[in-house]
C-alpha atoms as a PDB file:
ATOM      1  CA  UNK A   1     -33.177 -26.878  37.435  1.00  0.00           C
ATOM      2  CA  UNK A   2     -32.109 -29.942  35.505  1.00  0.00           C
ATOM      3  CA  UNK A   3     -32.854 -33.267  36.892  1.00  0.00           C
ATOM      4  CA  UNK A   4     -30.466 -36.517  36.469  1.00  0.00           C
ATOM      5  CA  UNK A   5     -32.284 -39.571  34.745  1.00  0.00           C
ATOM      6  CA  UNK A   6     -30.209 -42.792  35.315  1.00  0.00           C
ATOM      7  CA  UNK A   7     -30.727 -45.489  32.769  1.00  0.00           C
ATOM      8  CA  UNK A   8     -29.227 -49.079  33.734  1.00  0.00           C
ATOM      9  CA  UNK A   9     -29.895 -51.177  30.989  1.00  0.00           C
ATOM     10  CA  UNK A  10     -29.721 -50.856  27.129  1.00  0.00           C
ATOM     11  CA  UNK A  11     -32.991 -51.601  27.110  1.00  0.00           C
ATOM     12  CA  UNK A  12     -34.287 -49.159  29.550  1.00  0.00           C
ATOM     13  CA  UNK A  13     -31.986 -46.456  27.332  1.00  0.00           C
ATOM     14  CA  UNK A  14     -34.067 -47.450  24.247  1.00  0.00           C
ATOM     15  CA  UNK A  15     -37.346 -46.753  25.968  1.00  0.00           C
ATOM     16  CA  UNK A  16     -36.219 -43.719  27.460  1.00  0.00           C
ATOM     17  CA  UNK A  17     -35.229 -42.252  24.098  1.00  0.00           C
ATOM     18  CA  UNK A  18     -38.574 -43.159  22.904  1.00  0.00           C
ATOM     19  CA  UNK A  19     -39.957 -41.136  25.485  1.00  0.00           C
ATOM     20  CA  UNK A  20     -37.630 -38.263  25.372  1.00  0.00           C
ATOM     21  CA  UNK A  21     -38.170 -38.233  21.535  1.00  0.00           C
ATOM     22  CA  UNK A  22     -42.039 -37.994  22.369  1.00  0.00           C
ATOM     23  CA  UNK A  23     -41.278 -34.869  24.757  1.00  0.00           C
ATOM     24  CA  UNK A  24     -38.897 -33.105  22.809  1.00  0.00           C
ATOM     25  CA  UNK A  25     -41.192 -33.530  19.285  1.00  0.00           C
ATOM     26  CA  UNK A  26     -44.157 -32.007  20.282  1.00  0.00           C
ATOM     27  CA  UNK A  27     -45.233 -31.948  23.980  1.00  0.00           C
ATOM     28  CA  UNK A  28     -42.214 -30.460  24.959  1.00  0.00           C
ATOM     29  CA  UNK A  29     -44.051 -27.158  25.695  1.00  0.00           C
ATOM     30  CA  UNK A  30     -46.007 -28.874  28.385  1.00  0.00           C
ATOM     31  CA  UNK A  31     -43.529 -29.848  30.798  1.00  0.00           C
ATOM     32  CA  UNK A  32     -43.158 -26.467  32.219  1.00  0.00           C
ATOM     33  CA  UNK A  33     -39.519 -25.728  31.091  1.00  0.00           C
ATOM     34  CA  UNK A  34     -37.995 -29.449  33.256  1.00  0.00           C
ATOM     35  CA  UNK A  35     -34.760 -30.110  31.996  1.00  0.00           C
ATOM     36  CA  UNK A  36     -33.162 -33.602  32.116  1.00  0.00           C
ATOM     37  CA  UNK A  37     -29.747 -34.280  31.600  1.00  0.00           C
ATOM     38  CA  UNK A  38     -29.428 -37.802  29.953  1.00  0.00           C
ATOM     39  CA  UNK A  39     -26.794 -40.071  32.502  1.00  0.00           C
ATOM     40  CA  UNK A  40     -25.912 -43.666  30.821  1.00  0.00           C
ATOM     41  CA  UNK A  41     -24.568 -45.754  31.855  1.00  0.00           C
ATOM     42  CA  UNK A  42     -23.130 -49.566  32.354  1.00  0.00           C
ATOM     43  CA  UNK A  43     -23.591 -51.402  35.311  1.00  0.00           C
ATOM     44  CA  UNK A  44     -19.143 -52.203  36.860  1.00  0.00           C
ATOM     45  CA  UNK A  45     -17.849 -55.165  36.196  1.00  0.00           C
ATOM     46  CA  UNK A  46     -15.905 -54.439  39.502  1.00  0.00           C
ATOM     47  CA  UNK A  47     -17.107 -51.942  42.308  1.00  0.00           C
ATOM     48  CA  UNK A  48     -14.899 -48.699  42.238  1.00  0.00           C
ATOM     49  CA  UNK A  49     -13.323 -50.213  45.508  1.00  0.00           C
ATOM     50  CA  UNK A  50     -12.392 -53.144  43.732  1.00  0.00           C
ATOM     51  CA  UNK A  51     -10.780 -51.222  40.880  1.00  0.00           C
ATOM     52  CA  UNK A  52      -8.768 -49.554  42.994  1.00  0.00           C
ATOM     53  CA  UNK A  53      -7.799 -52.650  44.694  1.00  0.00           C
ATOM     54  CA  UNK A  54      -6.635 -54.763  41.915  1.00  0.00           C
ATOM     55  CA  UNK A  55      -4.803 -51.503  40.212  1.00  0.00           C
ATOM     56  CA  UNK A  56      -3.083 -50.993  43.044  1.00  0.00           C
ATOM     57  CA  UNK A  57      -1.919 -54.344  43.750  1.00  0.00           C
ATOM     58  CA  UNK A  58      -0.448 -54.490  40.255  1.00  0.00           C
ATOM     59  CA  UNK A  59       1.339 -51.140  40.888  1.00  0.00           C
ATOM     60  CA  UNK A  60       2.773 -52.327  43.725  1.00  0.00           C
ATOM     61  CA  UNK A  61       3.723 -55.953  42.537  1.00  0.00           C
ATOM     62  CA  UNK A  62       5.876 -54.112  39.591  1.00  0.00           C
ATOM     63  CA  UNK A  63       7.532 -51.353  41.952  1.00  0.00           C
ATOM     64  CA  UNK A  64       8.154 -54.353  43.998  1.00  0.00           C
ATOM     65  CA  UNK A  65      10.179 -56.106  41.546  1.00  0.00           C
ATOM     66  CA  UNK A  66      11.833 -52.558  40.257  1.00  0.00           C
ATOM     67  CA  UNK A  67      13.091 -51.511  43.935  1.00  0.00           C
ATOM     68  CA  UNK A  68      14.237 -54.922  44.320  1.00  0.00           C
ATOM     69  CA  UNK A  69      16.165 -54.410  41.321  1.00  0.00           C
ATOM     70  CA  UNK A  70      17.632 -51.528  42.222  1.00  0.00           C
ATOM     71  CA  UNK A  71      18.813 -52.584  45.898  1.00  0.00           C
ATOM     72  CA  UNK A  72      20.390 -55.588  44.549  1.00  0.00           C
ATOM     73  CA  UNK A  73      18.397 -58.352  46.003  1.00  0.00           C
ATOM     74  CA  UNK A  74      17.033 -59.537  42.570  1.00  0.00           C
ATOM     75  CA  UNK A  75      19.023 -59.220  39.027  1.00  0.00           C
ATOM     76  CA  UNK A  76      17.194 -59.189  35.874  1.00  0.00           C
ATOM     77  CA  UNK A  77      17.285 -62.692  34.614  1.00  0.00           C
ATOM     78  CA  UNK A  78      15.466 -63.913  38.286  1.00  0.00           C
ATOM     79  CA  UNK A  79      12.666 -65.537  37.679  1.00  0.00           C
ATOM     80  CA  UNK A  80      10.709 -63.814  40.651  1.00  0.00           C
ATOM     81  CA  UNK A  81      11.714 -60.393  38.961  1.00  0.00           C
ATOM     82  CA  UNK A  82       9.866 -61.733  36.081  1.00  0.00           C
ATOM     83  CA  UNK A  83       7.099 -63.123  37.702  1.00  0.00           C
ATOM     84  CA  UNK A  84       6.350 -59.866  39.709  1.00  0.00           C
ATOM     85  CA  UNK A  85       6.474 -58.023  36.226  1.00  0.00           C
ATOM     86  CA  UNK A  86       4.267 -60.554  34.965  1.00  0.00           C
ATOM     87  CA  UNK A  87       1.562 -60.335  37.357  1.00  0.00           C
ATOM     88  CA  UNK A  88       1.964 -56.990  38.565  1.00  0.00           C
ATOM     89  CA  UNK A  89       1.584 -55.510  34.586  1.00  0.00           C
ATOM     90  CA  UNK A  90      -0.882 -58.233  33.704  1.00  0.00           C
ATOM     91  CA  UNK A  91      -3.570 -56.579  36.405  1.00  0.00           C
ATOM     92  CA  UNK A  92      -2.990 -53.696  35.376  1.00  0.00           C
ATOM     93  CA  UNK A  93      -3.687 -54.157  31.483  1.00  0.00           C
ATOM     94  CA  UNK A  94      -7.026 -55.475  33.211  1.00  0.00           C
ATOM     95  CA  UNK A  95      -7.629 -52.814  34.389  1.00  0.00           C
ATOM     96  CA  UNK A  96      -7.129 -50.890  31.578  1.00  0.00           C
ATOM     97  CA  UNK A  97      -9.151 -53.057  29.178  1.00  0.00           C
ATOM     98  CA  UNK A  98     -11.992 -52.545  31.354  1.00  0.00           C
ATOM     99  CA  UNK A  99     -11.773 -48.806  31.514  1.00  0.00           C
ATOM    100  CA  UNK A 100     -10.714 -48.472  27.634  1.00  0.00           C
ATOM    101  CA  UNK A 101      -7.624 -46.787  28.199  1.00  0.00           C
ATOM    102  CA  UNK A 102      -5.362 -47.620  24.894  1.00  0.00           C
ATOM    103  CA  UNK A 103      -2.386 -45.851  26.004  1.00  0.00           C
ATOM    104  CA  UNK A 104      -2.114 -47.782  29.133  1.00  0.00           C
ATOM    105  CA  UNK A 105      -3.893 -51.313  27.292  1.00  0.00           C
ATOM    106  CA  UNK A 106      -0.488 -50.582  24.760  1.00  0.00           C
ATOM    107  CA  UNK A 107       2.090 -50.062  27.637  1.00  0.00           C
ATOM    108  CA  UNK A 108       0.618 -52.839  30.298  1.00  0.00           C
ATOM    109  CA  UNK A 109       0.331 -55.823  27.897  1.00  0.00           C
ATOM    110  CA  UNK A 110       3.845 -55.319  26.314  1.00  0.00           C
ATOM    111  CA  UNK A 111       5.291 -55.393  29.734  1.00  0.00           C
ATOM    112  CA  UNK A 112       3.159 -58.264  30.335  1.00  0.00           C
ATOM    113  CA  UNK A 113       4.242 -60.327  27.338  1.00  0.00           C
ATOM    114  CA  UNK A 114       7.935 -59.121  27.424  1.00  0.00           C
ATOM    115  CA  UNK A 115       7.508 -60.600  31.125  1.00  0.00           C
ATOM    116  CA  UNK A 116       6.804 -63.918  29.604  1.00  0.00           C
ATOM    117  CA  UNK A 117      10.272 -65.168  28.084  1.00  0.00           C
ATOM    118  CA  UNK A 118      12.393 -65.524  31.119  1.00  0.00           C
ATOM    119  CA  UNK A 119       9.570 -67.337  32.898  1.00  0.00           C
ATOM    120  CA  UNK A 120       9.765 -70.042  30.771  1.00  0.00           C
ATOM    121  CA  UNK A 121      13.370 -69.991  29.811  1.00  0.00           C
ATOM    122  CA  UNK A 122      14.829 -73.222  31.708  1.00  0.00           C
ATOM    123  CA  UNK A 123      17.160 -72.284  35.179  1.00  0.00           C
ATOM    124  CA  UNK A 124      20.876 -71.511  34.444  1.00  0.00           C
ATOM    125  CA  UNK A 125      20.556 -71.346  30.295  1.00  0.00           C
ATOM    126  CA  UNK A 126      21.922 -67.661  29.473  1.00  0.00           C
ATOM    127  CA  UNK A 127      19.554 -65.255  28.049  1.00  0.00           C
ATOM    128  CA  UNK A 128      19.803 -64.351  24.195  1.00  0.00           C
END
């Protein structure tokens, strides 16, 4: 039966390579056939409840604006549609820096930044 070794730090990973290294190069016979499955990892940034709290929010701050949009009660060039865009995208690219995921890093920040121009366009001027 395998046991689970949980390493917290980069340090603590470089020691227990050193170690593992020791094992596995010669004494390796002497542990009496003890596997160990290697588990890295990072301490969060965020607790997984957190994650899900801030993704979540963003979801719902862009299907906010969108269902607004399509009942009527906002029209595209309204600065609160923009504005829910804005943030709602903008948490979730945070998201999905944190968690290195490209695909949604690519699709999250361009809705963010295509958010951006009718925030600061001036009230009544047509868009171009």
């Amino acid at each position: 039966m395998a046991r689970a070794v949980s390493v917290r730090t980069r340090c603590d990973q470089e020691r227990f390579v050193e170690r593992l290294w020791f094992v596995v190069s010669g004494v390796s016979g002497a542990r009496g056939g003890v596997g160990y499955s290697l588990q890295f990892y990072e301490e969060p940034v965020l607790s997984q409840l957190a994650y899900q709290v801030v993704s979540l929010s963003g979801a719902v701050l862009v299907l906010i604006g969108y269902a607004a949009l399509q009942r009527g009660l906002l029209q595209r060039e309204d600065r609160w549609f923009s504005l829910l865009n804005f943030v709602g995208s903008a948490l979730l690219a945070w998201i999905a820096i944190l968690d290195r995921r490209w695909g949604f890093i690519l699709l999250e920040v361009v809705w963010a930044l295509l958010s951006i121009p009718p925030l600061v366009r001036r009230p009544g001027r047509p868009p171009t």
